[in-house]
Protein backbone atom coordinates (compact mmCIF):
# COMPACT_ATOMS: atom_id res chain seq x y z
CA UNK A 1 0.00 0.00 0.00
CA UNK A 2 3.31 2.32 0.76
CA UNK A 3 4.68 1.92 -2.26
CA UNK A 4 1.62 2.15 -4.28
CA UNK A 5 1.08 5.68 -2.83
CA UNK A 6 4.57 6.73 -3.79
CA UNK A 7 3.85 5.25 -7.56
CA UNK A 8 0.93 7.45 -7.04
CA UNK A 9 2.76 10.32 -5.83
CA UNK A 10 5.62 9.97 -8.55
CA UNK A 11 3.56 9.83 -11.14
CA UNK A 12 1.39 13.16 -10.42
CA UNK A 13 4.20 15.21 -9.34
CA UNK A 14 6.65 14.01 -12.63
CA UNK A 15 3.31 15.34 -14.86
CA UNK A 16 3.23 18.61 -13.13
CA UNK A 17 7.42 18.93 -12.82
CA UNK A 18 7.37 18.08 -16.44
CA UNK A 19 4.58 21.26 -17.16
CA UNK A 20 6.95 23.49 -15.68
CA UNK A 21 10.26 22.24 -16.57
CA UNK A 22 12.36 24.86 -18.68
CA UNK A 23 14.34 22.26 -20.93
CA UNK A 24 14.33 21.13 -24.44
CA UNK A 25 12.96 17.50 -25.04
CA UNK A 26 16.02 15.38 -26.98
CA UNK A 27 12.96 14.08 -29.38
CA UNK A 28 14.18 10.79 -29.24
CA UNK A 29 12.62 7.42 -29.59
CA UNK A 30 13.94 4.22 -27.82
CA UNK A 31 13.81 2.68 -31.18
CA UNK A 32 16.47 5.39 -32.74
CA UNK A 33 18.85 4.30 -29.58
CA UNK A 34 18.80 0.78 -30.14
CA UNK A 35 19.89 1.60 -34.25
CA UNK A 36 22.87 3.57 -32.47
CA UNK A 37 25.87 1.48 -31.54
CA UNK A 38 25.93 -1.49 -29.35
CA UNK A 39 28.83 0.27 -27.41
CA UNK A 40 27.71 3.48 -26.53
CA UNK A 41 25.34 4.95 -23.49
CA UNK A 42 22.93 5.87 -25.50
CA UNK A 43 22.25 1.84 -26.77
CA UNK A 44 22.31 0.89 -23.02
CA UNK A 45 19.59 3.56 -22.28
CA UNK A 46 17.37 2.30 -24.86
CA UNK A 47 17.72 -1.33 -24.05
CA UNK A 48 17.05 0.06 -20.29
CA UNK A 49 13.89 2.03 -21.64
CA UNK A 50 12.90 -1.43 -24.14
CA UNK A 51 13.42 -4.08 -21.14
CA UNK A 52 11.18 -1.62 -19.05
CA UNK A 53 8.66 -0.80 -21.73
CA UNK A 54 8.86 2.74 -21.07
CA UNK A 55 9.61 5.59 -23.57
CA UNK A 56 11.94 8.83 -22.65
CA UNK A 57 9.83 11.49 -20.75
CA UNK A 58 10.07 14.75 -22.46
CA UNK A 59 12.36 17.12 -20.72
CA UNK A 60 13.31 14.86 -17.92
CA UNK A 61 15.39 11.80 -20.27
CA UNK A 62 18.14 12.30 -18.24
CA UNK A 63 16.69 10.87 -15.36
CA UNK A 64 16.50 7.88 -17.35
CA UNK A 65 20.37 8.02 -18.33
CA UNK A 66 20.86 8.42 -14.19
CA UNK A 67 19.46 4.56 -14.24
CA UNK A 68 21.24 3.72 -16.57
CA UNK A 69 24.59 4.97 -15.32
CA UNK A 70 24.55 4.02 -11.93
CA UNK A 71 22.60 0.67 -12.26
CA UNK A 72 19.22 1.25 -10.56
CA UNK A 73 15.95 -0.26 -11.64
CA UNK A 74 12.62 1.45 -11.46
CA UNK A 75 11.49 -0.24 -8.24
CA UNK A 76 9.88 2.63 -5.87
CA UNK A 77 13.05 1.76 -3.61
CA UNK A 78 15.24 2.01 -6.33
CA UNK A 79 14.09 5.33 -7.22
CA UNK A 80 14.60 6.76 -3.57
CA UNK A 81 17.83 5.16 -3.64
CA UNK A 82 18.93 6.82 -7.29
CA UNK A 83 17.83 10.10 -6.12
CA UNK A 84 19.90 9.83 -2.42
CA UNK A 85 22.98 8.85 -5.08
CA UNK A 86 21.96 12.13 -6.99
CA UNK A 87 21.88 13.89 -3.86
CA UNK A 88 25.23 13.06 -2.66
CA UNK A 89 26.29 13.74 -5.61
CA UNK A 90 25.58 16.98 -5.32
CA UNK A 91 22.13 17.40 -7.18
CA UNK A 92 19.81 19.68 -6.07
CA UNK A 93 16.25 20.18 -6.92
CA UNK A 94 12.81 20.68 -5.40
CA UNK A 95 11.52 17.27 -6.99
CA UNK A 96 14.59 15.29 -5.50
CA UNK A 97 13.76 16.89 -1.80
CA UNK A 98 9.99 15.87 -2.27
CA UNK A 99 11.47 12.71 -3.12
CA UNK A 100 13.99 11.67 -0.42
CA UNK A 101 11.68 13.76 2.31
CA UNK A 102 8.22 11.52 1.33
CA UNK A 103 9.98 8.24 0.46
CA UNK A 104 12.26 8.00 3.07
CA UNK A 105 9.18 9.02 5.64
CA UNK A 106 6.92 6.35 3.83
CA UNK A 107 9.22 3.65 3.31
CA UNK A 108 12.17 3.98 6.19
CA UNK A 109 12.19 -0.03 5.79
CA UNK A 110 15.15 0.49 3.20
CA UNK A 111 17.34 3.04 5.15
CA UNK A 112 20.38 1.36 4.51
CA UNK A 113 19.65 1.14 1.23
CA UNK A 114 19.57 4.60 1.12
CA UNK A 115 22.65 5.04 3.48
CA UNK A 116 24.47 2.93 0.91
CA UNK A 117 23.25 4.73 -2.03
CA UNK A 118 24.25 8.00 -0.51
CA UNK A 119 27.82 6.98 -0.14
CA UNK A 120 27.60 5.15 -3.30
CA UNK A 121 26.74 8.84 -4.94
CA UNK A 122 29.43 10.95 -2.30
CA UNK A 123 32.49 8.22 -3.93
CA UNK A 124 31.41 8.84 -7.64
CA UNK A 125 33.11 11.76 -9.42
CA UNK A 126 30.09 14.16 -10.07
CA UNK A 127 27.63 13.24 -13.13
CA UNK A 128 24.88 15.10 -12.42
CA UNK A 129 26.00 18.13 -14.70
CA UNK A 130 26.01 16.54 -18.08
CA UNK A 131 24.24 17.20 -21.32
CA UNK A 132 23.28 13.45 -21.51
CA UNK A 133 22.01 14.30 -24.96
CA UNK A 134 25.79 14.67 -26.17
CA UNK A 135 27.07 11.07 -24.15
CA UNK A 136 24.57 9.20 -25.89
CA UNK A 137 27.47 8.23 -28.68
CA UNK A 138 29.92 8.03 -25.94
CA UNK A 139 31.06 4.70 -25.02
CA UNK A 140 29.22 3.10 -21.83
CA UNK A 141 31.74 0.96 -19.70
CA UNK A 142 34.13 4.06 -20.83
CA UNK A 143 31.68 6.76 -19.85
CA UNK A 144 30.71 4.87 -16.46
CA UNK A 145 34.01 4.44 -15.36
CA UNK A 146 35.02 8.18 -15.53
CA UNK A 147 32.07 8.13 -12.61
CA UNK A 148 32.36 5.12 -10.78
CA UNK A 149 35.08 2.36 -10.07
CA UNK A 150 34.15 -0.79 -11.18
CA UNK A 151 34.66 -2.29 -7.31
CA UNK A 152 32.40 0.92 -6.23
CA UNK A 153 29.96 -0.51 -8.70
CA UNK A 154 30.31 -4.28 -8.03
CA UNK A 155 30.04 -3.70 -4.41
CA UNK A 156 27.03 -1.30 -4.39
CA UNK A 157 24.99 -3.57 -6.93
CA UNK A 158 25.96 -6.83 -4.88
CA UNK A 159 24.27 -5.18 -1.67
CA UNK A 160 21.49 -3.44 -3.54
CA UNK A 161 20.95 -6.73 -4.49
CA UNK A 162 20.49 -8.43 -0.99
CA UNK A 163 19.03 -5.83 0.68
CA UNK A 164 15.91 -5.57 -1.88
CA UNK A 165 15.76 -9.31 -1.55
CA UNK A 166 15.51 -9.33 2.03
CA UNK A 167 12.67 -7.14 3.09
C-alpha cells in the first residue's frame, strides 16, 4: 500500500514537474537508440527504456540516463535510492527533496539502502551536470568508469541486491 502511494505520488508530481520544466525534449525514440551502436550509453539507455517498456519522458530523459549509469531499476526503492545517489552527488532540486523527504518518511524499511546509495553517490566523481544528450554516442563501460570504479559498482549492486531481496 506504501509503495503504491509513492507510484501514485511519482507519477502526479513528474506530470506537473514536467509542465513546468524549462528544458528542451532530446525528441528521441527508444527505437532510434537501439539503431545507435551497441557500445555506446545511449544503446544501453534504450535497451534500459525497451526491457522496461517505457519511452523517454520529455524534458526529464536524463533521469533515465541516471538509471542507466549508476545501475538502478525502477522499483519505488530504487528510485529513492537513485535520487539519495543524486543527492550526494551533489544534485539539487525541489523534486529530488519531495522525493527523499516523502519516500524515506513512507518507506524507512530500506534506510540502509539509502545510506548505501548515498555513499555510493558521495564516492562517484560528479555526473549530475552533463548534457546526456551529447554522451549518448559516448562509449558506456568508458563513460561509467570516468564516474564510478568498477569495485564501487560491483560492491554497491551486490548489496542493492540483498538488501531488496531481504525485506
Amino acid at each position: 500500500m506504501r509503495k503504491q502511494l509513492i507510484n501514485w505520488l511519482f507519477e502526479k508530481s513528474m506530470m506537473l514537474y514536467c509542465r513546468f520544466k524549462n528544458k528542451q525534449a532530446w525528441n528521441i525514440t527508444t527505437e532510434e537508440l537501439l539503431q545507435m551502436s551497441h557500445h555506446t550509453f545511449g544503446h544501453h539507455l534504450g535497451t534500459f527504456l525497451n526491457q522496461n517498456g517505457f519511452e523517454l519522458i520529455p524534458k526529464v530523459e536524463r533521469h533515465d540516463a541516471y538509471h542507466v549509469l549508476t545501475g538502478m531499476g525502477t522499483t519505488v526503492e530504487e528510485e529513492i535510492a537513485l535520487q539519495y545517489i543524486c543527492f550526494a552527488n551533489g544534485k539539487r532540486t525541489p523534486y529530488l527533496f519531495g522525493v527523499l523527504l516523502l519516500g524515506t518518511l513512507i518507506l524507512p524499511d530500506y534506510a540502509s539502502l539509502y545510506i548505501k546509495a548515498y555513499r555510493f553517490g558521495k564516492n562517484a566523481r560528479t555526473f549530475h551536470h552533463f548534457d546526456y544528450k551529447q554522451v549518448l554516442p559516448v562509449p558506456f563501460h568508458q563513460f561509467q568508469d570516468m564516474i564510478f570504479s568498477e569495485a564501487m559498482r560491483k560492491q554497491f549492486i551486490t548489496y542493492k541486491s540483498t538488501q531488496i531481496s531481504a525485506i
